[in-house]
PDB file of N, CA and C in Angstrom:
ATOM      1  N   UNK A   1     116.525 110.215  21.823  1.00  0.00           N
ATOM      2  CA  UNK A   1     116.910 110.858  20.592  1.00  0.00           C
ATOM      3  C   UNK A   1     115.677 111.331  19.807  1.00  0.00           C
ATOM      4  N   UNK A   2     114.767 110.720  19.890  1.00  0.00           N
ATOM      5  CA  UNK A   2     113.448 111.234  19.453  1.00  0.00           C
ATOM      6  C   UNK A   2     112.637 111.956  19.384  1.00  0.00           C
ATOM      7  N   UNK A   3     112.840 112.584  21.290  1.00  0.00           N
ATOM      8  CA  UNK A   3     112.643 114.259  21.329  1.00  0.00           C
ATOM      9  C   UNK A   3     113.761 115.107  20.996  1.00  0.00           C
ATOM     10  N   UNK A   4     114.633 114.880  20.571  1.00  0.00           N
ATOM     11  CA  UNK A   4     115.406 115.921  19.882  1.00  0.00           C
ATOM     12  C   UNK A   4     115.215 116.582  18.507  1.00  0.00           C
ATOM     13  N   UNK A   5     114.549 115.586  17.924  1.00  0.00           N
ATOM     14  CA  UNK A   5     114.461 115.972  16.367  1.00  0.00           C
ATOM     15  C   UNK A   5     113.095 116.595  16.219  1.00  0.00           C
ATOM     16  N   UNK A   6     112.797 117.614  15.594  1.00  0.00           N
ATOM     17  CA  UNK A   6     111.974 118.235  15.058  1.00  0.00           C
ATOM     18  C   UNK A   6     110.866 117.186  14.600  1.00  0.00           C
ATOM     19  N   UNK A   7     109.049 117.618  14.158  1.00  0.00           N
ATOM     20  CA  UNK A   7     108.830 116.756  13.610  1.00  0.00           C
ATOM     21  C   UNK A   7     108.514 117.165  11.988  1.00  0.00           C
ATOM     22  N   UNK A   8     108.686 116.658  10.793  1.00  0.00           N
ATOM     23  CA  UNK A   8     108.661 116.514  10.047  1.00  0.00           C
ATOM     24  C   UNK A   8     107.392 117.270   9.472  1.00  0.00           C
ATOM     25  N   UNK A   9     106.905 117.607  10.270  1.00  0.00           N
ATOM     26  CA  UNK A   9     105.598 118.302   9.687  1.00  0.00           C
ATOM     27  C   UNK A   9     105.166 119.933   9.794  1.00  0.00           C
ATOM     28  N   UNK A  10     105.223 120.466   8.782  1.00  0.00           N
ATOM     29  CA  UNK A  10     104.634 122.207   9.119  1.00  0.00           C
ATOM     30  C   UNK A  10     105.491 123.070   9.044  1.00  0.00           C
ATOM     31  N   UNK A  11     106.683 122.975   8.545  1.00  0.00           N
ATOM     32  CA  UNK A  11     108.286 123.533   8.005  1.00  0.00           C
ATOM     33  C   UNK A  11     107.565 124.543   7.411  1.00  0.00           C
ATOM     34  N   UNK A  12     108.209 125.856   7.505  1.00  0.00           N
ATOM     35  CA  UNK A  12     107.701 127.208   6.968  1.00  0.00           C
ATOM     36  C   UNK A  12     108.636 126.994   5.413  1.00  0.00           C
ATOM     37  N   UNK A  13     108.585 127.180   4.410  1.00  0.00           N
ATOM     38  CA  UNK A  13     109.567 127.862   3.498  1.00  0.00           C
ATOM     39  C   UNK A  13     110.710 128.901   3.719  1.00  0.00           C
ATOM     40  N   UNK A  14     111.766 129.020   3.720  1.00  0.00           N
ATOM     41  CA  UNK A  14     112.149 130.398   4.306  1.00  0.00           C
ATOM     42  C   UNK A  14     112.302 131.325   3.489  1.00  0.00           C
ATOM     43  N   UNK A  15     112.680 130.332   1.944  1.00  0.00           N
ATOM     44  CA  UNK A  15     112.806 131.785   0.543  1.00  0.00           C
ATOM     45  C   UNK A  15     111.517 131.736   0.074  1.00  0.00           C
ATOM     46  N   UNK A  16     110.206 131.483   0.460  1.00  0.00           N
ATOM     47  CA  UNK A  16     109.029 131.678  -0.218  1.00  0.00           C
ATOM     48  C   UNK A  16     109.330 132.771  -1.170  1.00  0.00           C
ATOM     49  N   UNK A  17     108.787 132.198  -2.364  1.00  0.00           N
ATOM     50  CA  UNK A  17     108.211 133.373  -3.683  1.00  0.00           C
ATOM     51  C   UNK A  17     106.930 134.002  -3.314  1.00  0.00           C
ATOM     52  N   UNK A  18     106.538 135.149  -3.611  1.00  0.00           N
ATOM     53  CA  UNK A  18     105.439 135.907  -3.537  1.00  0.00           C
ATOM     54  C   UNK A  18     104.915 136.564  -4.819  1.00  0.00           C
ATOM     55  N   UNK A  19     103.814 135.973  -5.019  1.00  0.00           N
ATOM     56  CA  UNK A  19     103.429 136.439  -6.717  1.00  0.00           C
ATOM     57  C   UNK A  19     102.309 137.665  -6.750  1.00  0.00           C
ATOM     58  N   UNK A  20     102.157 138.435  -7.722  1.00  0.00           N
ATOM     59  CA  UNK A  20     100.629 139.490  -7.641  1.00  0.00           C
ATOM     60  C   UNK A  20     100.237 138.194  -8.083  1.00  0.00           C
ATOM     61  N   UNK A  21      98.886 137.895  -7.873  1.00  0.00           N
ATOM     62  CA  UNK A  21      98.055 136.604  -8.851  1.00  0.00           C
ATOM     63  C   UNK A  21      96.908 137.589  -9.611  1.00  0.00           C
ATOM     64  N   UNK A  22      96.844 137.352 -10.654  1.00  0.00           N
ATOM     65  CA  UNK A  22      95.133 137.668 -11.791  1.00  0.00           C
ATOM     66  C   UNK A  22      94.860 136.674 -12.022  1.00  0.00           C
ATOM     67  N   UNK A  23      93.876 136.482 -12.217  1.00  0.00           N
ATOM     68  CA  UNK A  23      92.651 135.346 -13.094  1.00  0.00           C
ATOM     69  C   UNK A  23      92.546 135.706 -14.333  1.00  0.00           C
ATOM     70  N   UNK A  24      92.184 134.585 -15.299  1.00  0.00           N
ATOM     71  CA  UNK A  24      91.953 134.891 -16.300  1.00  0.00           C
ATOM     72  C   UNK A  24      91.183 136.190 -16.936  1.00  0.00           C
ATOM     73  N   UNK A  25      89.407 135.639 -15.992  1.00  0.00           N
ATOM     74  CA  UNK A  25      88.474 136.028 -16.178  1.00  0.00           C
ATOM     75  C   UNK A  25      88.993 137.753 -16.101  1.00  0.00           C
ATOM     76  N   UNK A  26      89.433 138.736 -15.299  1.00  0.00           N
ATOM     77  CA  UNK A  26      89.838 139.687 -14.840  1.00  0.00           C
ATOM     78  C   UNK A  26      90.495 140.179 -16.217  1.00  0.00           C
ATOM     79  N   UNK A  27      91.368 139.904 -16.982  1.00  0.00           N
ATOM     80  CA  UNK A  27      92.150 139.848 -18.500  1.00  0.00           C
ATOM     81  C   UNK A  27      90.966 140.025 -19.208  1.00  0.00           C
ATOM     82  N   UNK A  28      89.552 139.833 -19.238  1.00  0.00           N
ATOM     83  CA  UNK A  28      88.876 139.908 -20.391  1.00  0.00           C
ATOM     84  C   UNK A  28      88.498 141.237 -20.843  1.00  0.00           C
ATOM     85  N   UNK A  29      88.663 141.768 -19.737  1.00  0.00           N
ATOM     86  CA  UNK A  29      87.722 143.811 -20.054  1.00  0.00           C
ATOM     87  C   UNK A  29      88.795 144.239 -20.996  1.00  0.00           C
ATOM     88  N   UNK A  30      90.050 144.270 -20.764  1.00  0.00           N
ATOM     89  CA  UNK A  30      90.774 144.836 -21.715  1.00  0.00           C
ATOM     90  C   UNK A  30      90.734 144.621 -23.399  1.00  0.00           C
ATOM     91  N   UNK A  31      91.384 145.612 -23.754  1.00  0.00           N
ATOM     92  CA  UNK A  31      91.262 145.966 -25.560  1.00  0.00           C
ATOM     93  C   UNK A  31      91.578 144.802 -26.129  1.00  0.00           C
ATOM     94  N   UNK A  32      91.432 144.625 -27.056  1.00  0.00           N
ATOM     95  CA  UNK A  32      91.773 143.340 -28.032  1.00  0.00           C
ATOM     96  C   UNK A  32      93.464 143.638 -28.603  1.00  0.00           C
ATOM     97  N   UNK A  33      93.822 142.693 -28.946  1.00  0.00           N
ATOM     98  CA  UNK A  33      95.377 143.023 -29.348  1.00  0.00           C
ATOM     99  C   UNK A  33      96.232 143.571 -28.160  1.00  0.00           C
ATOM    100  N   UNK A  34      95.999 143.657 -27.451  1.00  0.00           N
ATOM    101  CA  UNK A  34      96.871 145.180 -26.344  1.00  0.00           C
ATOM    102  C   UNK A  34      97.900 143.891 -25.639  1.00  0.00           C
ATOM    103  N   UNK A  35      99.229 144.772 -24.952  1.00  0.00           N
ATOM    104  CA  UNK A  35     100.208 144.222 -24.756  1.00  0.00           C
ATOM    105  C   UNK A  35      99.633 144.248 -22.769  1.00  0.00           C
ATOM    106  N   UNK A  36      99.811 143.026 -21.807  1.00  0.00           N
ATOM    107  CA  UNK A  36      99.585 142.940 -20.590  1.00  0.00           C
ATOM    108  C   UNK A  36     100.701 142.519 -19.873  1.00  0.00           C
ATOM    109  N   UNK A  37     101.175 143.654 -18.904  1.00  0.00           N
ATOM    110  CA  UNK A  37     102.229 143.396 -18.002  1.00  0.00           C
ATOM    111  C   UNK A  37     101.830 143.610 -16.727  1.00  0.00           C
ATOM    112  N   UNK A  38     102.596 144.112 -15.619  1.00  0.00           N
ATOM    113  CA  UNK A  38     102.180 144.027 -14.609  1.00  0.00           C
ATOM    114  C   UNK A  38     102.217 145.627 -14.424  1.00  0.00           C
ATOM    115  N   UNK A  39     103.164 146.565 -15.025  1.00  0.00           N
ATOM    116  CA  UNK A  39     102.866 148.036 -15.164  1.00  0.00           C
ATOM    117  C   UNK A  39     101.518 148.714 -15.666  1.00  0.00           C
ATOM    118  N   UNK A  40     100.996 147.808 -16.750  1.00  0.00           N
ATOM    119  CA  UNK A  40     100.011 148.090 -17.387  1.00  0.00           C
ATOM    120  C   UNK A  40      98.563 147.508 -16.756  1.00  0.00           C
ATOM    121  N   UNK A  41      98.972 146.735 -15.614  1.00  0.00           N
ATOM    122  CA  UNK A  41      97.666 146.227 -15.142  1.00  0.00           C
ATOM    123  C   UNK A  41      97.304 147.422 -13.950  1.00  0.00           C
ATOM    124  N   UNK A  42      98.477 147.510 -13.271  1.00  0.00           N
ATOM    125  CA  UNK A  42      98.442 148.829 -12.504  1.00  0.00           C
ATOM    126  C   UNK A  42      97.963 149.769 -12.763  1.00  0.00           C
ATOM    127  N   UNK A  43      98.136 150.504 -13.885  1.00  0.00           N
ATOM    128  CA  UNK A  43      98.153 151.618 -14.458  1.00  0.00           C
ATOM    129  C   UNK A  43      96.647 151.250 -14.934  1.00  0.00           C
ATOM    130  N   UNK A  44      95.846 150.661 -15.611  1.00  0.00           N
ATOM    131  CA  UNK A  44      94.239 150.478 -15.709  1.00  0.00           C
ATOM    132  C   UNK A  44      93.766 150.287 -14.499  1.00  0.00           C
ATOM    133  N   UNK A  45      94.376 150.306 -13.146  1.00  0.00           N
ATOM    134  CA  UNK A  45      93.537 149.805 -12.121  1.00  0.00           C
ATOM    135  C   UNK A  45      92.749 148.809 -12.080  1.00  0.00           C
ATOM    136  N   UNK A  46      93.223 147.962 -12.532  1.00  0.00           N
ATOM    137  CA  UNK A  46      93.270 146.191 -12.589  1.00  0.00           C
ATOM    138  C   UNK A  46      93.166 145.292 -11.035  1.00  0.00           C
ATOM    139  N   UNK A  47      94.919 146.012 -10.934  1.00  0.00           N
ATOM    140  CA  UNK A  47      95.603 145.744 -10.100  1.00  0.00           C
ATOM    141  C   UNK A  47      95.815 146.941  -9.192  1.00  0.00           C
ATOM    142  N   UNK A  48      95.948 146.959  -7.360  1.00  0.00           N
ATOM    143  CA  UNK A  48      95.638 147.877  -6.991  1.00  0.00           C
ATOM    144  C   UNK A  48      97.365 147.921  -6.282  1.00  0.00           C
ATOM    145  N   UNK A  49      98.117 146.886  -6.413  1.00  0.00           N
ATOM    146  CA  UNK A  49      99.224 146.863  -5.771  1.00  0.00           C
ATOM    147  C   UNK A  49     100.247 145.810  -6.025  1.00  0.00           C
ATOM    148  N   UNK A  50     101.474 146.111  -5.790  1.00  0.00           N
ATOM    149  CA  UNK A  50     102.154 145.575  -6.612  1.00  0.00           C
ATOM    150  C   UNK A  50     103.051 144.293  -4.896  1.00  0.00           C
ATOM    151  N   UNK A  51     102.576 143.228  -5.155  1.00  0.00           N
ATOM    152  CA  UNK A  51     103.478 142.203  -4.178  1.00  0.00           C
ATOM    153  C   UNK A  51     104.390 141.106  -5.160  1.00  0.00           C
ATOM    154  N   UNK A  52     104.863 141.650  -5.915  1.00  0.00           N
ATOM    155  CA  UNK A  52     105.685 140.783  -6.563  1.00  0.00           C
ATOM    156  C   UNK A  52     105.699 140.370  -8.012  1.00  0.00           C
ATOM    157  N   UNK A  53     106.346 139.620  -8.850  1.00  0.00           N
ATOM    158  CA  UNK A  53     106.309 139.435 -10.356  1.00  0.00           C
ATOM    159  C   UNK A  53     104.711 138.651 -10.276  1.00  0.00           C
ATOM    160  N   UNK A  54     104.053 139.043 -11.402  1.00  0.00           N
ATOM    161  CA  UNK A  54     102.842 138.593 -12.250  1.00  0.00           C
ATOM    162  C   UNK A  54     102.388 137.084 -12.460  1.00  0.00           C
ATOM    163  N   UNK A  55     101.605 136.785 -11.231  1.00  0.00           N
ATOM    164  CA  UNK A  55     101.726 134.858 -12.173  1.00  0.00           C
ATOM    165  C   UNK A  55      99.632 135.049 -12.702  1.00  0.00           C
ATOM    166  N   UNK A  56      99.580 134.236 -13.785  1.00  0.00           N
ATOM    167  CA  UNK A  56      98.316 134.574 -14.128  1.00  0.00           C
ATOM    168  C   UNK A  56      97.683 133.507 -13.740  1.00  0.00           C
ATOM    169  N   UNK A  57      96.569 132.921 -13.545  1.00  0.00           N
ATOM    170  CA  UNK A  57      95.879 132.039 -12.619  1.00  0.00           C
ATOM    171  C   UNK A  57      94.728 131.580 -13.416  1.00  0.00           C
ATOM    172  N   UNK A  58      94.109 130.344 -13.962  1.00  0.00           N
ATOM    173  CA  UNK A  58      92.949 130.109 -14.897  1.00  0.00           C
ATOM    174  C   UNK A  58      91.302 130.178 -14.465  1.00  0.00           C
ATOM    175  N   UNK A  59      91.565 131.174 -13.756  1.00  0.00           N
ATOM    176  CA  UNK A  59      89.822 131.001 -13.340  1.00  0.00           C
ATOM    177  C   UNK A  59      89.170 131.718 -14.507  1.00  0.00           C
ATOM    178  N   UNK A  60      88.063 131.790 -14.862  1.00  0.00           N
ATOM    179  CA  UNK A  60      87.327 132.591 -15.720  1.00  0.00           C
ATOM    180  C   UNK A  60      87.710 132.501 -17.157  1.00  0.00           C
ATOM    181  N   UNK A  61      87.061 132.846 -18.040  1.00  0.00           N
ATOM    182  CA  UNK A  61      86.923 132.673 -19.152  1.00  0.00           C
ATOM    183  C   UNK A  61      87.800 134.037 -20.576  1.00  0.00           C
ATOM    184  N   UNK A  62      87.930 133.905 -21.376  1.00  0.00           N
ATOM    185  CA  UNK A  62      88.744 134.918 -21.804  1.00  0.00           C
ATOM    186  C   UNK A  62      88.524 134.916 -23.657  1.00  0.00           C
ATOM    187  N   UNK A  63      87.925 135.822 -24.365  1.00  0.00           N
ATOM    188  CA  UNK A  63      87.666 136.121 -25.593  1.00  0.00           C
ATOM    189  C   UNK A  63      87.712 136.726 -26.263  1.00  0.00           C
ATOM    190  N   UNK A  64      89.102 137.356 -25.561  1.00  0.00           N
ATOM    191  CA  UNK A  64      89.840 138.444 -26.671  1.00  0.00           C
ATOM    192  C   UNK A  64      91.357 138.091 -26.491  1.00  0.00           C
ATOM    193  N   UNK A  65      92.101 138.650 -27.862  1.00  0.00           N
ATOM    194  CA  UNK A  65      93.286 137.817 -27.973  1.00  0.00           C
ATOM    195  C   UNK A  65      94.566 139.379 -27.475  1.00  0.00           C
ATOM    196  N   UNK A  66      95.271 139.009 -26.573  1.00  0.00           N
ATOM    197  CA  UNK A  66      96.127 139.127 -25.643  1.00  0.00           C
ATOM    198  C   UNK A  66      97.444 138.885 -25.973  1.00  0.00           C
ATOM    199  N   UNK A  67      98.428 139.927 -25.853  1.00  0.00           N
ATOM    200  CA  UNK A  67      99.930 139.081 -25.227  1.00  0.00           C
ATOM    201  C   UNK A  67     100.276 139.462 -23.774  1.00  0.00           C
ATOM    202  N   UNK A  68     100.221 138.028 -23.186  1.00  0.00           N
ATOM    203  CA  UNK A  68     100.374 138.688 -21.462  1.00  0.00           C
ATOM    204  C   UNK A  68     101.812 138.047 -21.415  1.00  0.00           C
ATOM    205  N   UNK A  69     102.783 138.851 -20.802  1.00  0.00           N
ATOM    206  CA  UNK A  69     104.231 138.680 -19.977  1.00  0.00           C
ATOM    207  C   UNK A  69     104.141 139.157 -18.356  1.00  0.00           C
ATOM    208  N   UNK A  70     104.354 137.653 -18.207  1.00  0.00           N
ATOM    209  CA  UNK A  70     104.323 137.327 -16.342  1.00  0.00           C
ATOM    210  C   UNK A  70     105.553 136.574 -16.550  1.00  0.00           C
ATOM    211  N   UNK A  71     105.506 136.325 -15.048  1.00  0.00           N
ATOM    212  CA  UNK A  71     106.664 135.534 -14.227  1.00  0.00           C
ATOM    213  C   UNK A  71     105.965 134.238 -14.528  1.00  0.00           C
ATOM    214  N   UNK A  72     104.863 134.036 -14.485  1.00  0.00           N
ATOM    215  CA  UNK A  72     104.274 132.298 -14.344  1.00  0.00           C
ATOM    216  C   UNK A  72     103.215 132.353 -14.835  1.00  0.00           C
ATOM    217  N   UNK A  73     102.366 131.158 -15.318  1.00  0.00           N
ATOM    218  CA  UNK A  73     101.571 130.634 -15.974  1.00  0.00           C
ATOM    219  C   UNK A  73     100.926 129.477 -15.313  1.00  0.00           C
ATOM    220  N   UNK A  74      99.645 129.430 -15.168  1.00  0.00           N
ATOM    221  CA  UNK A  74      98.956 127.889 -14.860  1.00  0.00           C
ATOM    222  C   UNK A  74      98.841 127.177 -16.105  1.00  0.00           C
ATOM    223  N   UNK A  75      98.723 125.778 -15.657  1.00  0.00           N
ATOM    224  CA  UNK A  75      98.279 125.452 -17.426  1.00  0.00           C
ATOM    225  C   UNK A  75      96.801 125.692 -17.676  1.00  0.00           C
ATOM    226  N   UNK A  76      96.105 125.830 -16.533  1.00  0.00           N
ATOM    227  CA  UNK A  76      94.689 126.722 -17.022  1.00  0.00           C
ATOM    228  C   UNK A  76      95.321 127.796 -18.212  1.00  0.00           C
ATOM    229  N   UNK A  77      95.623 128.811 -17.345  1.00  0.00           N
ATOM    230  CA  UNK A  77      95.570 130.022 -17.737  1.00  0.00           C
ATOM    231  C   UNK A  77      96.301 129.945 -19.001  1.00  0.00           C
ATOM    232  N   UNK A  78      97.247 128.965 -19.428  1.00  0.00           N
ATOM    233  CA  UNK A  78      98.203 129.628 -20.863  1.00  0.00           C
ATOM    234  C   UNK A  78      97.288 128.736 -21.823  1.00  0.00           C
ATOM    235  N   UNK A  79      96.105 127.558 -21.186  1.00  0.00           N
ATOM    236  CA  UNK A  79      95.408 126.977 -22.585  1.00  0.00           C
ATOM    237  C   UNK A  79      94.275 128.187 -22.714  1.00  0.00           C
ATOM    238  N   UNK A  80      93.859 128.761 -21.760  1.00  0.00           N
ATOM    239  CA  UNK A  80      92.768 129.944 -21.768  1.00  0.00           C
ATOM    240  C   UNK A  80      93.080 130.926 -22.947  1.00  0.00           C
ATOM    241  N   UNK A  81      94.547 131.832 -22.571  1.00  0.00           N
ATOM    242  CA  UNK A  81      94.920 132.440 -23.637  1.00  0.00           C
ATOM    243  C   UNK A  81      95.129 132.204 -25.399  1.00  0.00           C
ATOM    244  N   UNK A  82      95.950 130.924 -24.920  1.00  0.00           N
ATOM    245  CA  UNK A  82      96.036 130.817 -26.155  1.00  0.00           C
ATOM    246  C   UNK A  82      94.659 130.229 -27.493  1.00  0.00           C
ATOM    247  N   UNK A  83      93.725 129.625 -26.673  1.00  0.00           N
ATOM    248  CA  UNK A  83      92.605 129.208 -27.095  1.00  0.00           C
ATOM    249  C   UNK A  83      91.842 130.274 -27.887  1.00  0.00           C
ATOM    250  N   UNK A  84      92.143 131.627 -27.090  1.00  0.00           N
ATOM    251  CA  UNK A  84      91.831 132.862 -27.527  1.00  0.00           C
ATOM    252  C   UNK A  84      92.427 133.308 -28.822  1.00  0.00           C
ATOM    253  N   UNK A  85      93.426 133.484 -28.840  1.00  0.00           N
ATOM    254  CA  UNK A  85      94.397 133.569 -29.887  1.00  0.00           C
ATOM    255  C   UNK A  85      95.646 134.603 -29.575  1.00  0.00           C
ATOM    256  N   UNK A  86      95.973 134.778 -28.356  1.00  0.00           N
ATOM    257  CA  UNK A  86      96.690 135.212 -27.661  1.00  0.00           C
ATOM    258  C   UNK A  86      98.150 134.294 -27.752  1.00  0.00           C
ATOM    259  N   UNK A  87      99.038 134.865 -27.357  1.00  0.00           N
ATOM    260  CA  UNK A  87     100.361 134.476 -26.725  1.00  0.00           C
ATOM    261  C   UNK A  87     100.341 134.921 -25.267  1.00  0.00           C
ATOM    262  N   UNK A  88     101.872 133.610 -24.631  1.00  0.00           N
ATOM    263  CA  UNK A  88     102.056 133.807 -23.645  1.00  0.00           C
ATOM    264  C   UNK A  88     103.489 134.230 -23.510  1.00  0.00           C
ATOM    265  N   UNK A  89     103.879 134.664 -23.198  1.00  0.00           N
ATOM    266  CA  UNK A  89     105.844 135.198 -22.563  1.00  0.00           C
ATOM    267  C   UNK A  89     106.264 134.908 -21.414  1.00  0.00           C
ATOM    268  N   UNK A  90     107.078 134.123 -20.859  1.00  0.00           N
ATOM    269  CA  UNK A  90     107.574 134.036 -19.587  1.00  0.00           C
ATOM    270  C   UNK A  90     108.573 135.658 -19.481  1.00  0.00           C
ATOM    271  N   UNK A  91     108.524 136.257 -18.700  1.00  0.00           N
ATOM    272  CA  UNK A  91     109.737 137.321 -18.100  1.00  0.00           C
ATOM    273  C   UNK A  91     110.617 136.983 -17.303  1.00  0.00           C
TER     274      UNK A  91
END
């Protein structure tokens, strides 16, 4: 019975989510105040392609204040923003 069963290890996901990911650091060139989506990251050539809803990621540093609306948030990334004086939005 033991070789029958699969082993427990290395199972693919089958509904995997697929996110665009940004870094913080990447968020800093932009204007102060300005609204950040995933249309608008495109559209500055930020972002060169679009694989899915927006999750933002805490690498790098950030010193201008922001409202970014993504799909997801690290807790890096939403103490980064908001430290700034930014908001965050789930979509």
């Amino acid at each position: 019975m033991y070789r029958r069963l699969p082993k427990l290890k290395y199972f693919t996901v089958l509904n995997r989510q697929h996110y665009t990911e940004i870094n913080v650091g990447d968020l800093a060139e932009l204007a102060a105040n300005s609204e950040v989506t995933l249309a608008s990251l495109l559209d500055a050539g930020i972002l060169t392609q679009d694989d899915g809803p927006l999750k933002v990621l805490g690498d790098g540093e950030l010193s201008v204040k922001l409202t970014v609306k993504a799909a997801a948030f690290t807790e890096g990334a939403k103490s980064k923003i908001e430290a700034a004086g930014g908001t965050c939005e789930v979509v």
